[in-house]
Protein backbone atom coordinates (compact mmCIF):
# COMPACT_ATOMS: atom_id res chain seq x y z
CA UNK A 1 102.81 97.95 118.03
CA UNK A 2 99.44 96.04 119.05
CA UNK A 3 101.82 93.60 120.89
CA UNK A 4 103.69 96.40 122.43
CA UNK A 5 100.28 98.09 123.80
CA UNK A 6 98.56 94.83 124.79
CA UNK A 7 94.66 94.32 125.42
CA UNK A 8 92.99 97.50 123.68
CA UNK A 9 89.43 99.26 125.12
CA UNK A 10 86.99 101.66 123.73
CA UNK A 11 88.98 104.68 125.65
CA UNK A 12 91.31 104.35 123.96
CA UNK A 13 90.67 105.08 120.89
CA UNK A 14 89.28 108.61 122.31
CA UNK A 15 87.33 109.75 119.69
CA UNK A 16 85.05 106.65 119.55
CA UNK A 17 84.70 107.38 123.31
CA UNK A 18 83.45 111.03 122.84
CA UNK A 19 80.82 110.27 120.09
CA UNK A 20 79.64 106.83 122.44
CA UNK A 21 79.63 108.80 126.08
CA UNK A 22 77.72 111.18 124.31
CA UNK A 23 74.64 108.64 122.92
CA UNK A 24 74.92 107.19 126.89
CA UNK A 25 74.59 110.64 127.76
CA UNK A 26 71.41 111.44 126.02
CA UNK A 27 69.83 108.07 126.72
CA UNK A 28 70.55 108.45 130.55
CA UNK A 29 72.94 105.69 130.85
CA UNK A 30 76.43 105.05 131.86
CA UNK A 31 79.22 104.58 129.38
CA UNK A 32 80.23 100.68 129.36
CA UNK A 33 84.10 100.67 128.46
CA UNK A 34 84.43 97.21 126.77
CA UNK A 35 87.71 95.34 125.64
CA UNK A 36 88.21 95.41 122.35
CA UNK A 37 89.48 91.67 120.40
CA UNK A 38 91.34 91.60 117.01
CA UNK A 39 91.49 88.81 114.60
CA UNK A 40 93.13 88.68 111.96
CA UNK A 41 90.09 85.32 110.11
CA UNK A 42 87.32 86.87 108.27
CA UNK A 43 84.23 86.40 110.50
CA UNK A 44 81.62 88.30 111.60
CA UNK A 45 82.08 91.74 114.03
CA UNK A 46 80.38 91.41 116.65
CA UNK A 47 80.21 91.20 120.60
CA UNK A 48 81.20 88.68 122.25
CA UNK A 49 82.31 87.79 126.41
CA UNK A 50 81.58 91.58 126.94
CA UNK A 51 84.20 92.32 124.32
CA UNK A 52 83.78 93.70 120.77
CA UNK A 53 85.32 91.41 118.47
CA UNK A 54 86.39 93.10 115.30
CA UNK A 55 87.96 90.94 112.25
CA UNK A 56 90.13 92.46 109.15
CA UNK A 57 90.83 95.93 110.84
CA UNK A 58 93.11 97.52 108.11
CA UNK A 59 93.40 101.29 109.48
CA UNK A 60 92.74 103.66 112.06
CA UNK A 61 89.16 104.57 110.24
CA UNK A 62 88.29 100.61 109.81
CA UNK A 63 88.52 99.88 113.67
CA UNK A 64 86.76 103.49 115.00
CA UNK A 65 83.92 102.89 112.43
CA UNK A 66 83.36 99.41 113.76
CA UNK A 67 83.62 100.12 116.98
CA UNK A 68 80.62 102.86 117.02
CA UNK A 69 78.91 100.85 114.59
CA UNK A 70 79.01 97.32 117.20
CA UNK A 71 78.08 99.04 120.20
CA UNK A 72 75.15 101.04 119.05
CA UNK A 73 74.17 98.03 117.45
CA UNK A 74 74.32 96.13 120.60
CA UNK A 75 73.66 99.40 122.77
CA UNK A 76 70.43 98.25 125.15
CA UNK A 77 72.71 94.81 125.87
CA UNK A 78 75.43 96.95 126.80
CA UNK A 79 73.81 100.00 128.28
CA UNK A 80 70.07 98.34 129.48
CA UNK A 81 68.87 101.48 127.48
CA UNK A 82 67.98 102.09 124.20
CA UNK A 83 69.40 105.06 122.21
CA UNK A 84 67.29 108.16 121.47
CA UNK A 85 67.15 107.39 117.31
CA UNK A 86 65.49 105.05 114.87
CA UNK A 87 67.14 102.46 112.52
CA UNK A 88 67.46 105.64 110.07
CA UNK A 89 68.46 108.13 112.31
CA UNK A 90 70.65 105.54 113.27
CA UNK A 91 71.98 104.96 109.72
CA UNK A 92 72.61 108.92 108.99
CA UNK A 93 74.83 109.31 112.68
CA UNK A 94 76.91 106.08 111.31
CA UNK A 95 77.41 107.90 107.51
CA UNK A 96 78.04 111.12 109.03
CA UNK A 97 80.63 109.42 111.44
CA UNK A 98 82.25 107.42 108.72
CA UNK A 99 82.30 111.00 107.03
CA UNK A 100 83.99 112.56 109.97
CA UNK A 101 86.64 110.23 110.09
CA UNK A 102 87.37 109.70 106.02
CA UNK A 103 88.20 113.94 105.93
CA UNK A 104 90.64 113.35 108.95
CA UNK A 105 92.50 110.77 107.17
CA UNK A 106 92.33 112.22 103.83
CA UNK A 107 92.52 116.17 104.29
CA UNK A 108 92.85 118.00 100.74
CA UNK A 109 95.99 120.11 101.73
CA UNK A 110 97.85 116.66 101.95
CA UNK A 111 96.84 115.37 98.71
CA UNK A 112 100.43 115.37 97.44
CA UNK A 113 102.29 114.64 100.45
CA UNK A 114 104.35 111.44 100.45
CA UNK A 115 103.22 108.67 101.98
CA UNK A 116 105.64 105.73 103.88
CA UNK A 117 104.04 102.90 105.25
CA UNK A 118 107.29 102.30 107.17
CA UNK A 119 107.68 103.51 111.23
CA UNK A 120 110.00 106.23 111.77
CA UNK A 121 110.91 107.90 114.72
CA UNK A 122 111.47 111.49 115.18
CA UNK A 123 111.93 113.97 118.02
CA UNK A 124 109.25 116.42 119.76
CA UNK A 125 110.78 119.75 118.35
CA UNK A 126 110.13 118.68 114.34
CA UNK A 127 106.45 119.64 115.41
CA UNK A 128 106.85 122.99 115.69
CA UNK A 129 103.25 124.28 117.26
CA UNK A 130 103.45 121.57 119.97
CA UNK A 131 107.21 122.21 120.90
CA UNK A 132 106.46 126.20 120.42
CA UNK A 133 103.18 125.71 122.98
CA UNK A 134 105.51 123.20 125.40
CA UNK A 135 108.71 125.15 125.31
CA UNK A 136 107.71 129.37 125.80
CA UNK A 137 103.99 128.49 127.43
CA UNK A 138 103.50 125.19 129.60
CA UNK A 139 107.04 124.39 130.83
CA UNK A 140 107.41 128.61 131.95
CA UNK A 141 104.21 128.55 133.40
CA UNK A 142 103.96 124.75 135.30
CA UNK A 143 107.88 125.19 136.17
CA UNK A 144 109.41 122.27 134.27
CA UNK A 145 112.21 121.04 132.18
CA UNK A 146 111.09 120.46 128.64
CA UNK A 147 111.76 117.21 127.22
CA UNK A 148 112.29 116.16 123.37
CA UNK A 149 110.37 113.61 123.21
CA UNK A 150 110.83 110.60 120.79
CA UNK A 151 107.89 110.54 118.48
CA UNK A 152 107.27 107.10 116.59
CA UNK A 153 105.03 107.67 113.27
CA UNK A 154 103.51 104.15 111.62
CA UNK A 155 101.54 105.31 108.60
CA UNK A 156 98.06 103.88 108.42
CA UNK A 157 97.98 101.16 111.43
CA UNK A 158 94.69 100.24 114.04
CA UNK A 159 96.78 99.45 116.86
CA UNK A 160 97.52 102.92 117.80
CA UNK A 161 94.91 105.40 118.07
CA UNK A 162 95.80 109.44 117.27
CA UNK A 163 98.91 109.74 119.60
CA UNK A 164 98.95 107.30 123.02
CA UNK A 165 102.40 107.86 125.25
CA UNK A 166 103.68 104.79 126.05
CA UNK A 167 105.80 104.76 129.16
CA UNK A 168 108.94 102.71 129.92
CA UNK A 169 107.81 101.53 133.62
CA UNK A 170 104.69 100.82 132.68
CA UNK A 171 105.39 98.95 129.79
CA UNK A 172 108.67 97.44 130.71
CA UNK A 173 110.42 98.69 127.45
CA UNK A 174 114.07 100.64 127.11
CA UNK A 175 112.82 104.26 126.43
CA UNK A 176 109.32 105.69 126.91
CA UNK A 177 107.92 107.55 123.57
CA UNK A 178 104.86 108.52 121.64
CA UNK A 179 102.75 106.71 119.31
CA UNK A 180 101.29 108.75 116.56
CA UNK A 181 99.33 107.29 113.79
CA UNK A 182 99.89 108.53 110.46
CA UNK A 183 97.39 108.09 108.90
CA UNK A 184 95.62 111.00 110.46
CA UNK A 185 96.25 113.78 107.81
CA UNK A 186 94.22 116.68 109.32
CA UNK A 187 96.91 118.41 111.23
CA UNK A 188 94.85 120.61 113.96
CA UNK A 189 92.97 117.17 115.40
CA UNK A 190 96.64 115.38 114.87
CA UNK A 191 98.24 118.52 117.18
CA UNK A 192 95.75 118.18 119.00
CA UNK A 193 95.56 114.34 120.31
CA UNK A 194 99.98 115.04 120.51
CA UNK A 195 99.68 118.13 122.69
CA UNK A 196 97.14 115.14 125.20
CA UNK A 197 100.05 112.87 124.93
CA UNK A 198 103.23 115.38 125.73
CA UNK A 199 101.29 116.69 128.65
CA UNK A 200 101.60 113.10 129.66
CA UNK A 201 104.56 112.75 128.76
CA UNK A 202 105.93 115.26 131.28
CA UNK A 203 104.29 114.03 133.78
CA UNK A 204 101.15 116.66 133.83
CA UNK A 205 97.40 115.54 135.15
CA UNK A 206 96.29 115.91 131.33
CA UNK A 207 92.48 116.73 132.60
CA UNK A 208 93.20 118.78 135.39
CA UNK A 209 95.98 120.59 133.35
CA UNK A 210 94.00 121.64 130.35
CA UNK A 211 91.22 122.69 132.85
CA UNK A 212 93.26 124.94 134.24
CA UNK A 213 94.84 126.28 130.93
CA UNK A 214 91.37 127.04 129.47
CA UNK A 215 90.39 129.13 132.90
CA UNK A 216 93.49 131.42 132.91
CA UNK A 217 95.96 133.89 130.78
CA UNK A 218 97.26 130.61 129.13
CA UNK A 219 94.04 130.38 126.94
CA UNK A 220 94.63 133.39 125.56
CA UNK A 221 98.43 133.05 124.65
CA UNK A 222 97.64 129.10 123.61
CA UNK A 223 95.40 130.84 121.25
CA UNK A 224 97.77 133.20 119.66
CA UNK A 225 100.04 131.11 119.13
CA UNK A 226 97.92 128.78 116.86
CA UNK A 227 96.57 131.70 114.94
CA UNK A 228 99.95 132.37 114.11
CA UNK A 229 100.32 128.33 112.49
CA UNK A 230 96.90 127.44 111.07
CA UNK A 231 95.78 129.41 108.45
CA UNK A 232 92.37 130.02 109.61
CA UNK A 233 90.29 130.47 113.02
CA UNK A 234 88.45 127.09 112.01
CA UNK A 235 91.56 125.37 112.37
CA UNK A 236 92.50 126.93 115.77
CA UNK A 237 88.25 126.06 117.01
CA UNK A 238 89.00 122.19 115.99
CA UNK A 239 92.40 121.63 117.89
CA UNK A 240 90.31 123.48 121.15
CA UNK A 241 87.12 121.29 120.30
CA UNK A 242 89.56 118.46 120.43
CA UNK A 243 90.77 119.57 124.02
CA UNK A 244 87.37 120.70 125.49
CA UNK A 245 85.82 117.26 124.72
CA UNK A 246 88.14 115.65 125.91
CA UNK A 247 88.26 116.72 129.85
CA UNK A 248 83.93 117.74 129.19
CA UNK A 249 83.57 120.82 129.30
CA UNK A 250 79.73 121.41 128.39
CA UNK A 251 80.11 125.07 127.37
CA UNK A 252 82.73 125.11 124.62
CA UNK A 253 82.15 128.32 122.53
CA UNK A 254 82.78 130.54 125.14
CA UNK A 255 86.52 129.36 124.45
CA UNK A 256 86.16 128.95 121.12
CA UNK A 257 88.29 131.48 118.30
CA UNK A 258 85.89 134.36 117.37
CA UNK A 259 86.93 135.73 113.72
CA UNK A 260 87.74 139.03 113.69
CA UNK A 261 86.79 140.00 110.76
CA UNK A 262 82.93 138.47 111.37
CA UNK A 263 82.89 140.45 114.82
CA UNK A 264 83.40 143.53 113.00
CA UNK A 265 80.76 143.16 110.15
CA UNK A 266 78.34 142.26 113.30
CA UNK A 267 78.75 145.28 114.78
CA UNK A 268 79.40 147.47 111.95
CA UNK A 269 82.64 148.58 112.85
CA UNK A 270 86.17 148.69 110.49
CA UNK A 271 88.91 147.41 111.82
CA UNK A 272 92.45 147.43 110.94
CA UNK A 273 94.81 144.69 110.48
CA UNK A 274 98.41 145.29 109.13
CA UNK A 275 100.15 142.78 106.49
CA UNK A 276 97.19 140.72 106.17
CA UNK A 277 98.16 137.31 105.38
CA UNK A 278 95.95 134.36 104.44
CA UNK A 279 99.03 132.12 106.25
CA UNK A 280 101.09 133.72 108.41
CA UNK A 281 103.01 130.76 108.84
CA UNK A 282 104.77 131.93 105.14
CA UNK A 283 105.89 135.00 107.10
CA UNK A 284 109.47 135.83 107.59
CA UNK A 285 109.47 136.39 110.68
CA UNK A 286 107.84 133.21 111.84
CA UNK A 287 110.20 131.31 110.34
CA UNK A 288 113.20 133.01 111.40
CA UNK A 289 112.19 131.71 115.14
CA UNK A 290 111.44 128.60 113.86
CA UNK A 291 115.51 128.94 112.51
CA UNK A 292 116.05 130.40 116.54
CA UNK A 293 114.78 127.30 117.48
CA UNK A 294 116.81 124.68 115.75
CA UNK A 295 119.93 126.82 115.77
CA UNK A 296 121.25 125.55 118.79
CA UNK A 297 121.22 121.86 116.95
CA UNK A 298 122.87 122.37 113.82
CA UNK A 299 126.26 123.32 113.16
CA UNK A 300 128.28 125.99 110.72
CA UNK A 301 127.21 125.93 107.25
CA UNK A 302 130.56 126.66 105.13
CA UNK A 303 128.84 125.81 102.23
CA UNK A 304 127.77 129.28 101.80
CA UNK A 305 131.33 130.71 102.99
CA UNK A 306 132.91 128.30 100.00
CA UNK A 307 130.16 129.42 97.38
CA UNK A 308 130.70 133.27 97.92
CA UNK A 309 134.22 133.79 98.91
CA UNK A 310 135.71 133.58 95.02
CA UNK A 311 133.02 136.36 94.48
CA UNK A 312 134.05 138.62 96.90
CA UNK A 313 138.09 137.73 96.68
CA UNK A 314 137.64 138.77 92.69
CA UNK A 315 135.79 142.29 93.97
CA UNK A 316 138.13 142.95 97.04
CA UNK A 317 141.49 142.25 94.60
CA UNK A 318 140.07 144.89 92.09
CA UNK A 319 139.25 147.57 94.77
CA UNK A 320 142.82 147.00 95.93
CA UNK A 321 144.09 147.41 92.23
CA UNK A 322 142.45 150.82 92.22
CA UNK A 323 143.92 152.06 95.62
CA UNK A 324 147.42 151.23 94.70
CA UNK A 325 147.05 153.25 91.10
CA UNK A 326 145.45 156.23 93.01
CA UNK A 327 148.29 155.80 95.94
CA UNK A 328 145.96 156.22 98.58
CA UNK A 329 144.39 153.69 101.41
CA UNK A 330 141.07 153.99 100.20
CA UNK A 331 138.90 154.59 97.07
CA UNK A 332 135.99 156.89 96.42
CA UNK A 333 132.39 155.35 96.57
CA UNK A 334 131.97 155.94 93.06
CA UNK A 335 135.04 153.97 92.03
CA UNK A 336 133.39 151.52 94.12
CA UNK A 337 130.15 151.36 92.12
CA UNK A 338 132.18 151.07 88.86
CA UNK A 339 134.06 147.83 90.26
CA UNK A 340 131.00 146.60 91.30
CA UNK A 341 129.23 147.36 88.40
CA UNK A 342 132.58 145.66 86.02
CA UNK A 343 133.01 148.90 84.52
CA UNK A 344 136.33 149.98 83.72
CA UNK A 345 137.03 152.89 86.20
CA UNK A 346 139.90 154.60 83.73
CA UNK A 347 138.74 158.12 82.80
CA UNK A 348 139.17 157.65 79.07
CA UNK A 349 137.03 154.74 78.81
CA UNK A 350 134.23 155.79 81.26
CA UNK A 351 131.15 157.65 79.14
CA UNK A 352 128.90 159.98 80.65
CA UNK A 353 125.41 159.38 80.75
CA UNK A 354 124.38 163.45 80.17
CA UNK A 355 126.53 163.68 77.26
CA UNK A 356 124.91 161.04 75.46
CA UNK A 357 121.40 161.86 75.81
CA UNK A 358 123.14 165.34 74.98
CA UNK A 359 122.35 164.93 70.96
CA UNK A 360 118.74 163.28 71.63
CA UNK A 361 117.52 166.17 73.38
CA UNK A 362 115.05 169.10 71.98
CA UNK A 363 116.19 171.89 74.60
């Protein structure tokens, strides 16, 4: 994949980028997007020709902690500035940074999932929120043809950052498709960084595009729509943090998920909310569109058919038993029940309830 992508730069690994524009930001400087060397010898990190050189990169977290941690090293060569922080100050934004990206890579839910160092390649609707948010929201509204993306997955590699497209023409490859890293565990930053790249991917200004989806109705629907899938508004806030940084917009929490429940205790007010769930992605409902959704790709199931059909020939051959003894075309729903039930539905045999609570009785 490094080979595939070619020479790498800070930008592109987009969350180094945000954290590093930020520091220029503060210390009044311009943002310096240097290329960015691997080797595979054990030497020194450092920066070298106007390039960060960085040796022994095992993951995504190795390469985006040694990338913030060269260039504010080396941040008044690269910048002629110097940052607004002290060694130590300088030491806690590094820990809290390393901290930042260790809980994206290793988020509790996923504990137990199964891990496959392998590449695999799937399609664009086995990611339900993004193909959900493409499919009834951004193709309706920008007038396009949805497209089912391939999606290639490599489990825990540094030469792809989050999600990158990576386009045929540009490239020169057979088929354009999207690289998403693995490794990345925490699924609302993960939808996030793949909702950047399908934009791209059908053929969208990304930046322009998600400016214009935060200023209208879209917001709003975009917003619904992940309440529905993550379990909490936390979750919904970090996939729009993810989007707001990334085309700067200064005044995020106007656009930010308000909890419902916290706006109500503010103001002292009871509202209602029917079925509560702590997931509504376990309701019924949500998954019988998700079943809407793939229906169209999958075939009849006679599995089922096979499995039941013995069943219902044995009930069917007794209720035709019964009509031929009574000589009529039908039988009476209570001879029904009794078949059902495997009683036997000749009189002498059948016992009334009432008569045998009859002898237990006191009245």
């Amino acid at each position: 994949m490094r080979t595939l992508i070619g020479m790498r730069k800070i930008s592109d690994y987009k969350l180094s980028k945000f954290l590093i524009e930020s520091a220029c930001e503060g210390a009044g400087c311009p943002f310096v997007d240097l290329n960015i060397r691997f080797t595979d010898k054990e030497q020194i990190d450092a920066l070298s020709n106007n390039s960060i050189c960085i040796s022994g990169a095992k993951n995504w977290f190795d390469i985006n902690s040694k990338i913030v941690l060269i260039y504010f090293t080396h941040f008044e060569q690269i910048c002629d500035g110097s940052l607004m922080m002290d060694s130590t100050e300088m030491e806690k934004v590094l820990d809290l940074w390393r901290s930042f990206l260790l809980f994206l890579c290793h988020d509790e839910k996923n504990v137990d999932c199964f891990k496959n160092d392998e590449q695999f390649v799937s399609r664009l609707y086995q990611f339900p929120i993004i193909w959900l948010l493409m499919k009834d929201i951004i193709c309706p509204a920008y007038e396009i043809q949805i497209e089912n993306v391939a999606i290639a997955t490599i489990e825990d590699t540094s030469s792809c950052d989050i999600s990158e497209y990576l386009d045929k023409d540009v490239l020169e490859i057979e088929n354009s498709f999207i690289g998403l890293n693995g490794c990345i565990e925490y699924d609302p930053v993960r939808d996030a960084f793949l909702f950047i790249s399908v934009l791209e991917a059908h053929g969208l200004d990304v930046h322009n595009t998600i400016k214009e989806i935060m200023s209208s109705e879209l917001q709003s629907k975009i917003c619904g729509a992940m309440k529905l899938f993550y379990e909490n508004d936390k979750e919904v806030n970090d996939f729009l943090m993810i989007l707001l940084t990334y085309v700067g917009i200064e005044n995020k929490i106007e656009y930010l998920v308000v909890d419902s429940t916290k706006k109500a205790s503010n103001k002292n007010e009871m509202i209602k909310e029917a079925q509560f769930m702590n997931n509504l992605s376990n309701s019924f409902w949500f998954f019988g569109l998700l079943e809407k959704m793939l229906e169209p790709s999958r075939g009849t199931d006679w599995s089922v058919y096979k499995g039941l059909n013995p069943w219902f020939r044995e009930i069917q051959d007794k209720i035709e038993e019964e009509q031929k003894k009574a000589g009529r075309d039908g039988v009476t729903y209570e001879s029904m029940l009794r078949i059902r039930s495997g009683e036997n539905t000749k009189e002498e045999n059948n016992t009334i309830l009432e008569k045998n609570l009859g002898s237990d009785r006191v009245w």
